[in-house]
N, C-alpha and C. Protein backbone atom coordinates (compact mmCIF):
# COMPACT_ATOMS: atom_id res chain seq x y z
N UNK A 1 0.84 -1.19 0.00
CA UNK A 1 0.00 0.00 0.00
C UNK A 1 0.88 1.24 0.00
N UNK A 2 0.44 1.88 -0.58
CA UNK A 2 1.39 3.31 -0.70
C UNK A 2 0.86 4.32 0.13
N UNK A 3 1.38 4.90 0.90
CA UNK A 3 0.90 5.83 1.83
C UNK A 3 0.58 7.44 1.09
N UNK A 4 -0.18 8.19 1.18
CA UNK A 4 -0.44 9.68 0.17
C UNK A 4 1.02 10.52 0.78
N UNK A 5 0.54 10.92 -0.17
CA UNK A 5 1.98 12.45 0.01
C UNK A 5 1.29 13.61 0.30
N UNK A 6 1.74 14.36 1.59
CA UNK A 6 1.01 15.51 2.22
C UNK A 6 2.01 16.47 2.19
N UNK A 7 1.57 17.70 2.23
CA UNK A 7 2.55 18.96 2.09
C UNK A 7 3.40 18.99 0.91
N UNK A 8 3.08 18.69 0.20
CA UNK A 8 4.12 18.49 -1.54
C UNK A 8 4.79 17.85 -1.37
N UNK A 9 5.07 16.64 -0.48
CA UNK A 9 6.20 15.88 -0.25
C UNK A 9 6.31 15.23 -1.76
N UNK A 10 7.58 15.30 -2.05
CA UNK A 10 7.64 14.54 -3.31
C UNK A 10 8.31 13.20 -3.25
N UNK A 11 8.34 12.34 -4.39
CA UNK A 11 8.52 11.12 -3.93
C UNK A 11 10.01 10.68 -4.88
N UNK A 12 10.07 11.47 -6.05
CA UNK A 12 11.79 11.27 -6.73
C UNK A 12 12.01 12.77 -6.81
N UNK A 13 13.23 12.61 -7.34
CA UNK A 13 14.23 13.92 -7.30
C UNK A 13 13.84 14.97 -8.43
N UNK A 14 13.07 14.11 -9.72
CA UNK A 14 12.70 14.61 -10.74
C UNK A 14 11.11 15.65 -10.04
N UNK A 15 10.51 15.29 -8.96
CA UNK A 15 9.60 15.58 -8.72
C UNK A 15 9.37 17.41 -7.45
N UNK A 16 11.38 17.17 -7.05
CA UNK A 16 11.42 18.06 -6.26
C UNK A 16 11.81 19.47 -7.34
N UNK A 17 11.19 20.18 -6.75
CA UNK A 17 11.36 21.62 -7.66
C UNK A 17 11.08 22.98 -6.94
N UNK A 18 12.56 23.21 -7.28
CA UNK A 18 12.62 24.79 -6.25
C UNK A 18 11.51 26.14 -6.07
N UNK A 19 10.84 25.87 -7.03
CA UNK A 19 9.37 26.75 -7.14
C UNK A 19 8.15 26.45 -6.15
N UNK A 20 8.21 25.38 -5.54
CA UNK A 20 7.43 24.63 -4.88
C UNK A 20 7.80 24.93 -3.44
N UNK A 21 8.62 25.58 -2.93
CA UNK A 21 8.75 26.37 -1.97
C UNK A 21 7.67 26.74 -1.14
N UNK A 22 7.78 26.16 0.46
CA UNK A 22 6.67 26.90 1.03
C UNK A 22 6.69 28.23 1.50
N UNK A 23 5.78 29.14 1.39
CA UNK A 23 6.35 30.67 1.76
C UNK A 23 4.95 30.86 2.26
N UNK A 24 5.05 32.22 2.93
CA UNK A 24 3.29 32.24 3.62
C UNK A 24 2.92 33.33 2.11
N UNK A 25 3.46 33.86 1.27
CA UNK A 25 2.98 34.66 0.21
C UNK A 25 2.95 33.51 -0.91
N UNK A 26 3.45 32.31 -0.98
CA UNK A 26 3.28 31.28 -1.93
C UNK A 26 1.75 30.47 -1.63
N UNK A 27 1.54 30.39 -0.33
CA UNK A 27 0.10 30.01 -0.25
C UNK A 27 -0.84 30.99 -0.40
N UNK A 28 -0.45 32.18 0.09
CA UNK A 28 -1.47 33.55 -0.48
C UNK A 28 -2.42 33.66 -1.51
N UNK A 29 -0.85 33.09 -2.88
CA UNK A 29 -1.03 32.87 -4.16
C UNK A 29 -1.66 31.92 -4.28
N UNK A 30 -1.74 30.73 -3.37
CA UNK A 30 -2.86 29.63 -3.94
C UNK A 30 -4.17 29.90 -3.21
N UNK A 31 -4.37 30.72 -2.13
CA UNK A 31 -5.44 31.28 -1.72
C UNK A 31 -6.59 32.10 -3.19
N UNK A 32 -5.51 32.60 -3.56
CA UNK A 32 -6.19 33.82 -4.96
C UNK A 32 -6.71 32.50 -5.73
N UNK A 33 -5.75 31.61 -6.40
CA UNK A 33 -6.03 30.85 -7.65
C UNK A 33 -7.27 29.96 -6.79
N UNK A 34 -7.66 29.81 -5.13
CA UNK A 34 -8.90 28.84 -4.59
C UNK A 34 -9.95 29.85 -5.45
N UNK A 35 -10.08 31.50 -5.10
CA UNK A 35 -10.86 32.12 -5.29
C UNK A 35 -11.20 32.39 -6.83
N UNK A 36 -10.33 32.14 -7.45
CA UNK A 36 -10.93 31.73 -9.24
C UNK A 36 -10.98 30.53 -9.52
N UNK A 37 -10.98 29.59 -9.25
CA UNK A 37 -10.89 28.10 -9.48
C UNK A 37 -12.83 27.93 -8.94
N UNK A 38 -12.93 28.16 -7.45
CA UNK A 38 -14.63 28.32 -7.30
C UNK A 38 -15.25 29.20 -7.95
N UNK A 39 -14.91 30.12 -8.08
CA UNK A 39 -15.81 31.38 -9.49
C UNK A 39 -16.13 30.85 -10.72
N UNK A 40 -15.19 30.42 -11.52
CA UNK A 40 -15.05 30.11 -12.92
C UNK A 40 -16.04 28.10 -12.92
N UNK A 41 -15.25 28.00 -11.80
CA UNK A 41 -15.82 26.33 -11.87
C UNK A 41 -17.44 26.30 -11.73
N UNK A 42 -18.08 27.34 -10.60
CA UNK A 42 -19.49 27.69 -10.61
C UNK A 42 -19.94 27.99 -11.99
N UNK A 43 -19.35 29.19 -12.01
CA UNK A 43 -20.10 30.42 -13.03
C UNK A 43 -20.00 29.06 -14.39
N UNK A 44 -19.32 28.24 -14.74
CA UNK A 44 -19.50 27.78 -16.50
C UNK A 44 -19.68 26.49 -15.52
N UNK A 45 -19.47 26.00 -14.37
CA UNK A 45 -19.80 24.63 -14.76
C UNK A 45 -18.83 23.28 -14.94
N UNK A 46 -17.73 23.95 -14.84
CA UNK A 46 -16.39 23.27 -15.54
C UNK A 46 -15.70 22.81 -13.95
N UNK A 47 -15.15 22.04 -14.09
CA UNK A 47 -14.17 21.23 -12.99
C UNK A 47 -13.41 22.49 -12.93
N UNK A 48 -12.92 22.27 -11.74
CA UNK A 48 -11.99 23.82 -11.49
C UNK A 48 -10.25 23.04 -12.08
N UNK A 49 -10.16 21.67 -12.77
CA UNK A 49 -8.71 20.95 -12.92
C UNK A 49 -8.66 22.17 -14.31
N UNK A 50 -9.43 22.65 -15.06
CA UNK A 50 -9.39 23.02 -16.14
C UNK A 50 -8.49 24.36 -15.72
N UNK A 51 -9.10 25.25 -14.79
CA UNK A 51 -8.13 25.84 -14.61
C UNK A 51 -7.28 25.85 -13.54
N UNK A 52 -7.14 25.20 -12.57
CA UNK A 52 -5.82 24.59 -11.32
C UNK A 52 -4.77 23.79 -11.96
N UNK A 53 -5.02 23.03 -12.57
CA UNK A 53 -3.89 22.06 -13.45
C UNK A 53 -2.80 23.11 -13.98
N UNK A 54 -3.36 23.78 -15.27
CA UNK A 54 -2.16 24.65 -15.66
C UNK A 54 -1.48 25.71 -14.46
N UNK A 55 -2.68 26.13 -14.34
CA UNK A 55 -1.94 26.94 -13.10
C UNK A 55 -0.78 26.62 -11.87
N UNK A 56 -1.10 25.17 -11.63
CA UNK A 56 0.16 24.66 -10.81
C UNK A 56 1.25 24.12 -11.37
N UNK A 57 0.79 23.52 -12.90
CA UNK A 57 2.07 23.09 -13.72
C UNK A 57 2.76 24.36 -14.24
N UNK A 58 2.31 25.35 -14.74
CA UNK A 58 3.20 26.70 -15.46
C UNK A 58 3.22 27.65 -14.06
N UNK A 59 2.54 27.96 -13.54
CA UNK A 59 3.08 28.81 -12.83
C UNK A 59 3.62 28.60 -11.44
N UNK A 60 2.97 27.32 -10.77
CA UNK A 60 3.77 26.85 -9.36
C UNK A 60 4.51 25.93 -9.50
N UNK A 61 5.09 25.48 -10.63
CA UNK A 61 5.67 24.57 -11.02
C UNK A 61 5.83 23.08 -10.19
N UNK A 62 4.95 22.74 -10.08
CA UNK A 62 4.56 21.33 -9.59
C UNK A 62 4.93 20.68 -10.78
N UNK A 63 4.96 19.45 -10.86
CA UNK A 63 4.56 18.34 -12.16
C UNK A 63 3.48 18.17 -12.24
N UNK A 64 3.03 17.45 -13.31
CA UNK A 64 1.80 17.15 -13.90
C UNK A 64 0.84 16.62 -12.75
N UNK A 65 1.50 15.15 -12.18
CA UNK A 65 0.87 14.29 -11.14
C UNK A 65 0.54 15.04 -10.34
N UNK A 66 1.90 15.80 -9.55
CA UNK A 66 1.08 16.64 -8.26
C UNK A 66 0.25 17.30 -8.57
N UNK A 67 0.30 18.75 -9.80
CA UNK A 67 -0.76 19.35 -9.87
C UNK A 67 -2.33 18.45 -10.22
N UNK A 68 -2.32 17.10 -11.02
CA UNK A 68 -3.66 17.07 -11.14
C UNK A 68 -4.19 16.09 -9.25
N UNK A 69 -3.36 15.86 -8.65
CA UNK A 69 -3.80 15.33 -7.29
C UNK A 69 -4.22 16.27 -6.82
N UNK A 70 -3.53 17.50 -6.39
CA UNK A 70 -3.70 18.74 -5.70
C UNK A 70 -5.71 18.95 -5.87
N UNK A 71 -5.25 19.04 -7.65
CA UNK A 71 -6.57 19.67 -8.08
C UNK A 71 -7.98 18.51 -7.31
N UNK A 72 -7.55 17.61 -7.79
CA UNK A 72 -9.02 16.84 -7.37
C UNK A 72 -8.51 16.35 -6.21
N UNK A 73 -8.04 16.51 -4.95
CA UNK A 73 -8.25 16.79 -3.45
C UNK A 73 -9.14 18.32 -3.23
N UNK A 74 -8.34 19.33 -3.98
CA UNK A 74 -9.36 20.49 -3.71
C UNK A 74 -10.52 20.59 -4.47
N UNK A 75 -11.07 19.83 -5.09
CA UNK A 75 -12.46 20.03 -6.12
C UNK A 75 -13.39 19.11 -4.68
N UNK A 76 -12.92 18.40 -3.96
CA UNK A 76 -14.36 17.59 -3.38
C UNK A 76 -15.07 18.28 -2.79
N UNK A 77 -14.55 19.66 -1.48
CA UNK A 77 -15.57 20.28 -0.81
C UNK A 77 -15.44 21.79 -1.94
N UNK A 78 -15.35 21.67 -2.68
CA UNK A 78 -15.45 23.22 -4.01
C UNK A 78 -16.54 22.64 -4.36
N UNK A 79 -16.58 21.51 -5.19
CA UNK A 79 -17.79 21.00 -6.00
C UNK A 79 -18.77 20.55 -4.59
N UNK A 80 -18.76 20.08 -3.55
CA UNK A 80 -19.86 20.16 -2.97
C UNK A 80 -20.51 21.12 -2.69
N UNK A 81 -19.74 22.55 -2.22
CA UNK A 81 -20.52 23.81 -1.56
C UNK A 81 -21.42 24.48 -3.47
N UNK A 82 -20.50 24.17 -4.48
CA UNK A 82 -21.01 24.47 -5.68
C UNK A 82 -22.62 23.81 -6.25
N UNK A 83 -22.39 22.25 -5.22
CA UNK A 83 -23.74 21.73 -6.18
C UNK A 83 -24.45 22.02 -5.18
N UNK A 84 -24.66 22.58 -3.75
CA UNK A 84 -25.70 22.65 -2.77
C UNK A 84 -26.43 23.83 -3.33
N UNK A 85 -25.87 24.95 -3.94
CA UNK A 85 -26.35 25.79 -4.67
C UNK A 85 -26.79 25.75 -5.61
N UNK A 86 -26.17 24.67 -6.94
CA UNK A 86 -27.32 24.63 -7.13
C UNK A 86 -28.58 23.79 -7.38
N UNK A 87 -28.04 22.78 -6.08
CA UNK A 87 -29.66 21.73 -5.89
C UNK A 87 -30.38 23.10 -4.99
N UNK A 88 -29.89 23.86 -4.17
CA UNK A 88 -31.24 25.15 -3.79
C UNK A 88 -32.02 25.49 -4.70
N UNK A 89 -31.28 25.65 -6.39
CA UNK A 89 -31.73 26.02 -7.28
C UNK A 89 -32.96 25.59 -7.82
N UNK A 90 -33.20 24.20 -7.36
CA UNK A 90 -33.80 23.41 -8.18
C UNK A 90 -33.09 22.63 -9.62
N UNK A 91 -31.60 23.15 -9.77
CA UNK A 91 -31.19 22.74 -11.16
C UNK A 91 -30.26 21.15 -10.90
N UNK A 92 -30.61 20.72 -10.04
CA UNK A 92 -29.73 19.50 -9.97
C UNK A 92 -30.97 18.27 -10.16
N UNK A 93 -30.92 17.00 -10.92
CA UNK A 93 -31.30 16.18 -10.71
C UNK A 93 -30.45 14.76 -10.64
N UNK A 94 -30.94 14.73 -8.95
CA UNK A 94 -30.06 14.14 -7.94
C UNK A 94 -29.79 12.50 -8.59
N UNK A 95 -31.47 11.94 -9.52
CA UNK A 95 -31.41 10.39 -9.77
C UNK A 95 -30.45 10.52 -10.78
N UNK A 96 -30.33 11.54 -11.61
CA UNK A 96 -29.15 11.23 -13.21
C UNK A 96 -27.67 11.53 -12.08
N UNK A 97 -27.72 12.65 -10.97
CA UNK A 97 -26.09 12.48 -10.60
C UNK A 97 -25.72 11.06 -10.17
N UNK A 98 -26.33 10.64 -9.02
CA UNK A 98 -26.71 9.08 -8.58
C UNK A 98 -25.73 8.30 -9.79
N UNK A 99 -26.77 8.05 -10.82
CA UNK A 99 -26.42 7.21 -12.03
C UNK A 99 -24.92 7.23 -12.13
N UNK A 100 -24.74 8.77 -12.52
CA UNK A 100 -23.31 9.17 -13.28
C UNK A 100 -22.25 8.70 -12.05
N UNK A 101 -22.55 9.03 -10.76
CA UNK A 101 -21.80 8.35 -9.57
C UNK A 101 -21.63 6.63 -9.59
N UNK A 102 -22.19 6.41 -9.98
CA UNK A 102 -22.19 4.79 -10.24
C UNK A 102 -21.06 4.51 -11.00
N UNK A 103 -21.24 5.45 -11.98
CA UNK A 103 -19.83 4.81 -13.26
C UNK A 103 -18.57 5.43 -13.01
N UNK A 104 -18.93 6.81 -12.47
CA UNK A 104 -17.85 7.53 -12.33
C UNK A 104 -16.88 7.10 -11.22
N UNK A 105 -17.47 6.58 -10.07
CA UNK A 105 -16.65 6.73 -8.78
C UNK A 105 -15.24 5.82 -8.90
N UNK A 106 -16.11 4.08 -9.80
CA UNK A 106 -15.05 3.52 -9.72
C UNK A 106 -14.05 3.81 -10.61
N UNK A 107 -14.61 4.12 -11.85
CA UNK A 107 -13.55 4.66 -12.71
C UNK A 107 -12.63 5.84 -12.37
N UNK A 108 -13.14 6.52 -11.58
CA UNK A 108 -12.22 8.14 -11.17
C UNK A 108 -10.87 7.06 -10.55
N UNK A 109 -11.15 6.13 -9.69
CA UNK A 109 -9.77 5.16 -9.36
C UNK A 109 -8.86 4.46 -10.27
N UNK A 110 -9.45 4.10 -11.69
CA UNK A 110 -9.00 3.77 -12.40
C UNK A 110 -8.03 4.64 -13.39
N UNK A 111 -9.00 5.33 -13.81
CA UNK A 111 -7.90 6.94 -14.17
C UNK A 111 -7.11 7.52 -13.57
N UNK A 112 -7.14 7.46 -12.03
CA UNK A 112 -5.84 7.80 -11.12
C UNK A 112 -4.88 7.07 -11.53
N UNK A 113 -5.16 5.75 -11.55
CA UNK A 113 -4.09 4.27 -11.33
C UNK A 113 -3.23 4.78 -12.85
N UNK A 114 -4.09 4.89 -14.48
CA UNK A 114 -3.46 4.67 -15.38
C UNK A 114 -2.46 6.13 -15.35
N UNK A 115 -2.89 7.38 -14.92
CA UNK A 115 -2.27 8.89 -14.97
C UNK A 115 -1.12 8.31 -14.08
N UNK A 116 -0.85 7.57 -13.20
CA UNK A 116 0.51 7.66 -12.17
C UNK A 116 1.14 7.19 -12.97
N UNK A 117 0.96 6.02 -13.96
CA UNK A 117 1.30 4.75 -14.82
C UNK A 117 2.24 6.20 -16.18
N UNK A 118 1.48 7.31 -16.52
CA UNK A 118 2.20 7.78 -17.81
C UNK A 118 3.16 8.45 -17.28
N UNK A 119 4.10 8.55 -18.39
CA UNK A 119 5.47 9.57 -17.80
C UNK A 119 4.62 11.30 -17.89
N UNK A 120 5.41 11.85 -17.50
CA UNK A 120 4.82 13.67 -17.53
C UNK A 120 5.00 14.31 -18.60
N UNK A 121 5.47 13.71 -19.62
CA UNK A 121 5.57 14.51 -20.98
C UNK A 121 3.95 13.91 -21.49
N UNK A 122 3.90 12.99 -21.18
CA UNK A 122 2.82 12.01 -22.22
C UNK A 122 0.93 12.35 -21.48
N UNK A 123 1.12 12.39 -20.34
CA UNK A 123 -0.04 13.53 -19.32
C UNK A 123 -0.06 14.32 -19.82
N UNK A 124 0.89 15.41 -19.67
CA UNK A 124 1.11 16.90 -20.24
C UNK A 124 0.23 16.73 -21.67
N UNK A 125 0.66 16.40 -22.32
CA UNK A 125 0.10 16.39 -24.14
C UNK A 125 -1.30 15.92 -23.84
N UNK A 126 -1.59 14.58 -23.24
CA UNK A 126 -3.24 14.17 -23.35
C UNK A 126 -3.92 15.49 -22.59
N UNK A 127 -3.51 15.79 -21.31
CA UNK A 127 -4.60 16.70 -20.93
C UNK A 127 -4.65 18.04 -22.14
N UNK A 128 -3.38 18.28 -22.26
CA UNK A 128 -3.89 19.56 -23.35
C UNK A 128 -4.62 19.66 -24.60
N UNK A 129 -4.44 18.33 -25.42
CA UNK A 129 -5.25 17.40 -26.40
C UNK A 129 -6.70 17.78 -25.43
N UNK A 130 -7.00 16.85 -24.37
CA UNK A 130 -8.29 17.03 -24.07
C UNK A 130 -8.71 18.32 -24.06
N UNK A 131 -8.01 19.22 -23.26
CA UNK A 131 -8.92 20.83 -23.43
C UNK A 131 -9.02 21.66 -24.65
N UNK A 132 -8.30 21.48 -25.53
CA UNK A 132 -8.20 21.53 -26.81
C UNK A 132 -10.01 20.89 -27.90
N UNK A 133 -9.91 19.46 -27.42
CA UNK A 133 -10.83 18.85 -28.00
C UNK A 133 -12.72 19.35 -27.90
N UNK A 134 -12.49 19.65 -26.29
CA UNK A 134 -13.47 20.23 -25.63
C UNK A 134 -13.79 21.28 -25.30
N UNK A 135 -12.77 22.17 -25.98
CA UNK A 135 -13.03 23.85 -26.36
C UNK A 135 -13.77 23.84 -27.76
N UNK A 136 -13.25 22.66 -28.32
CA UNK A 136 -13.89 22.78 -30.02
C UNK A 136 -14.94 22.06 -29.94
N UNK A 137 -15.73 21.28 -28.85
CA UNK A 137 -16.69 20.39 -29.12
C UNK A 137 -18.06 21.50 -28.59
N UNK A 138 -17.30 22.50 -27.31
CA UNK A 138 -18.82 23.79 -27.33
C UNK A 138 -18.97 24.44 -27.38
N UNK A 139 -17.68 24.75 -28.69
CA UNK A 139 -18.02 26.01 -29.47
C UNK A 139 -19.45 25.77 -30.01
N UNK A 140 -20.13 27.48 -30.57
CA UNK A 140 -21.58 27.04 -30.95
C UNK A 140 -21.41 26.47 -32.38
N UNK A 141 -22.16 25.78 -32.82
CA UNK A 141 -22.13 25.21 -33.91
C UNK A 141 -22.26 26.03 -35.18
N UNK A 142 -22.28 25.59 -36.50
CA UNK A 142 -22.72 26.74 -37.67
C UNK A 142 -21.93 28.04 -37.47
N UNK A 143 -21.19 28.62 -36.64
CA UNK A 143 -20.33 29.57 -36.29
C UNK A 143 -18.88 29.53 -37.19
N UNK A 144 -18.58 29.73 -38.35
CA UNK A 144 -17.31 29.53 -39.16
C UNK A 144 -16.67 30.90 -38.05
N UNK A 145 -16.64 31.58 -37.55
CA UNK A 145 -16.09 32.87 -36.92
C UNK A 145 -15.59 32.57 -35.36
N UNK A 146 -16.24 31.75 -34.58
CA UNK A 146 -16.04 30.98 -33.59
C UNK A 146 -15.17 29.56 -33.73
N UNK A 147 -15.36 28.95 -35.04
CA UNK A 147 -14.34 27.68 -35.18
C UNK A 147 -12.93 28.35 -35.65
N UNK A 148 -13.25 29.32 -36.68
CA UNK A 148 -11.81 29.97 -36.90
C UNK A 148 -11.11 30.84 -35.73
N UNK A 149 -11.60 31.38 -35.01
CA UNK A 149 -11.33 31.89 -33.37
C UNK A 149 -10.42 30.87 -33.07
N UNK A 150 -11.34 29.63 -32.68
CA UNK A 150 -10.44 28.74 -32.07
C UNK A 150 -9.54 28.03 -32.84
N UNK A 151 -9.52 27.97 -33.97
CA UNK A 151 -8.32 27.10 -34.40
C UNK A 151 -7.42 28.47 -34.48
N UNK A 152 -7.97 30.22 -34.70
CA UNK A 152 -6.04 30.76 -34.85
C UNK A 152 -5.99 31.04 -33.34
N UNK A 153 -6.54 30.49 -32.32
CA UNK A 153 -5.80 30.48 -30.98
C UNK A 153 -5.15 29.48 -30.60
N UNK A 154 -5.45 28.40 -31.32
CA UNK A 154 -4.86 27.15 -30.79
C UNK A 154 -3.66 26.97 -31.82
N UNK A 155 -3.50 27.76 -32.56
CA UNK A 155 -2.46 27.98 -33.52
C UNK A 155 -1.44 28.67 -33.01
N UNK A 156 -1.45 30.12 -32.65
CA UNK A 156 -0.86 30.52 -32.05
C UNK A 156 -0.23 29.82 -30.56
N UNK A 157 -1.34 29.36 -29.78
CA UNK A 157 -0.65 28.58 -28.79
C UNK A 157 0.60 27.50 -28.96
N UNK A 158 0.23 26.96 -29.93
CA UNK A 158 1.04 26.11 -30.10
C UNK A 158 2.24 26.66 -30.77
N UNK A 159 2.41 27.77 -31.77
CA UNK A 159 3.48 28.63 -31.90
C UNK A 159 4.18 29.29 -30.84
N UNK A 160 3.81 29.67 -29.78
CA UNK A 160 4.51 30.27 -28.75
C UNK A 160 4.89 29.09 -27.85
N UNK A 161 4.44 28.09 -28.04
CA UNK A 161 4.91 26.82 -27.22
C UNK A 161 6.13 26.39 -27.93
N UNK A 162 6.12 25.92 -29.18
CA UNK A 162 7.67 25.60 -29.91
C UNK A 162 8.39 26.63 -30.09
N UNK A 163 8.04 28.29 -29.78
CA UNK A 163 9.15 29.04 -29.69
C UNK A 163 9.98 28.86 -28.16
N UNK A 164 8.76 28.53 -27.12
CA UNK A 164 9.97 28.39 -26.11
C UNK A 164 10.22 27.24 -25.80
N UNK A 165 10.24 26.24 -26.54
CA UNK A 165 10.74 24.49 -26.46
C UNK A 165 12.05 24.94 -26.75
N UNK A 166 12.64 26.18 -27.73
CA UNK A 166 13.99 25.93 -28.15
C UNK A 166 15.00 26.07 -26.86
């Protein structure tokens, strides 16, 4: 059994990284990114990994693994205080979450197991592939002005990414 890693303890050398520093203004900073991670994750709906992931891989420089653990340890009581609002709403129906909990729970273990399993170059690329895929899947449809949006942003992204690979 493997015991969890608390306080960023890291577990190889590849994993320790001088950015990762505890400072009381370095948690400050993850105080701010709690307070847009619940905003943005409410307001659209979206897992707050969409935006905590990059944020701890580019700018707190964690690795991939830690940042996506981090993220879904802090999404359980985010997304609970998020859906009590809005089952107040009336907008939750509890028998389809139920369902989706059925398939999801065991599999969320399974997707842990295979993400520890990839190296961090090969994470890195699928998750960005995925947000990539799923920026283009809700865009609105019939929109040639919104698909071309997103493909010269994802163009450019990827240009400023192989300018600083060199």
């Amino acid at each position: 059994m493997k015991w969890p890693r608390f306080w960023g303890a890291a577990t190889s050398e590849a994993e320790r990284k001088p950015a990762v520093k505890a400072s009381p203004l370095l948690y400050g900073k993850y105080v701010v990114l709690g307070v847009a991670v619940g905003l943005f994750s409410s307001v659209f709906g979206v897992g707050g990994g969409i935006i905590m992931v990059p944020f701890l891989v580019v700018l707190a420089g964690f690795t991939q693994h830690m940042a996506q653990g981090i993220s879904l340890a802090a999404m359980v009581p985010t997304a609970m205080v998020g859906a009590a609002r809005y089952v107040k709403e009336g907008n939750v129906n509890l028998w389809v979450a139920l369902a989706v909990c059925v398939g999801s729970i065991p599999a969320a273990g399974l997707g842990a197991e295979v993400a520890q399993r990839l190296p961090q170059t090969t994470l890195r690329m699928l998750f960005a592939l995925f947000m990539v895929a799923m920026a283009a899947h809700i865009m609105p449809t019939g929109s040639v002005r919104s698909m071309s949006l997103l493909l010269g942003m994802t163009l450019v992204a990827v240009g400023v990414r192989l300018m600083l690979a060199r």
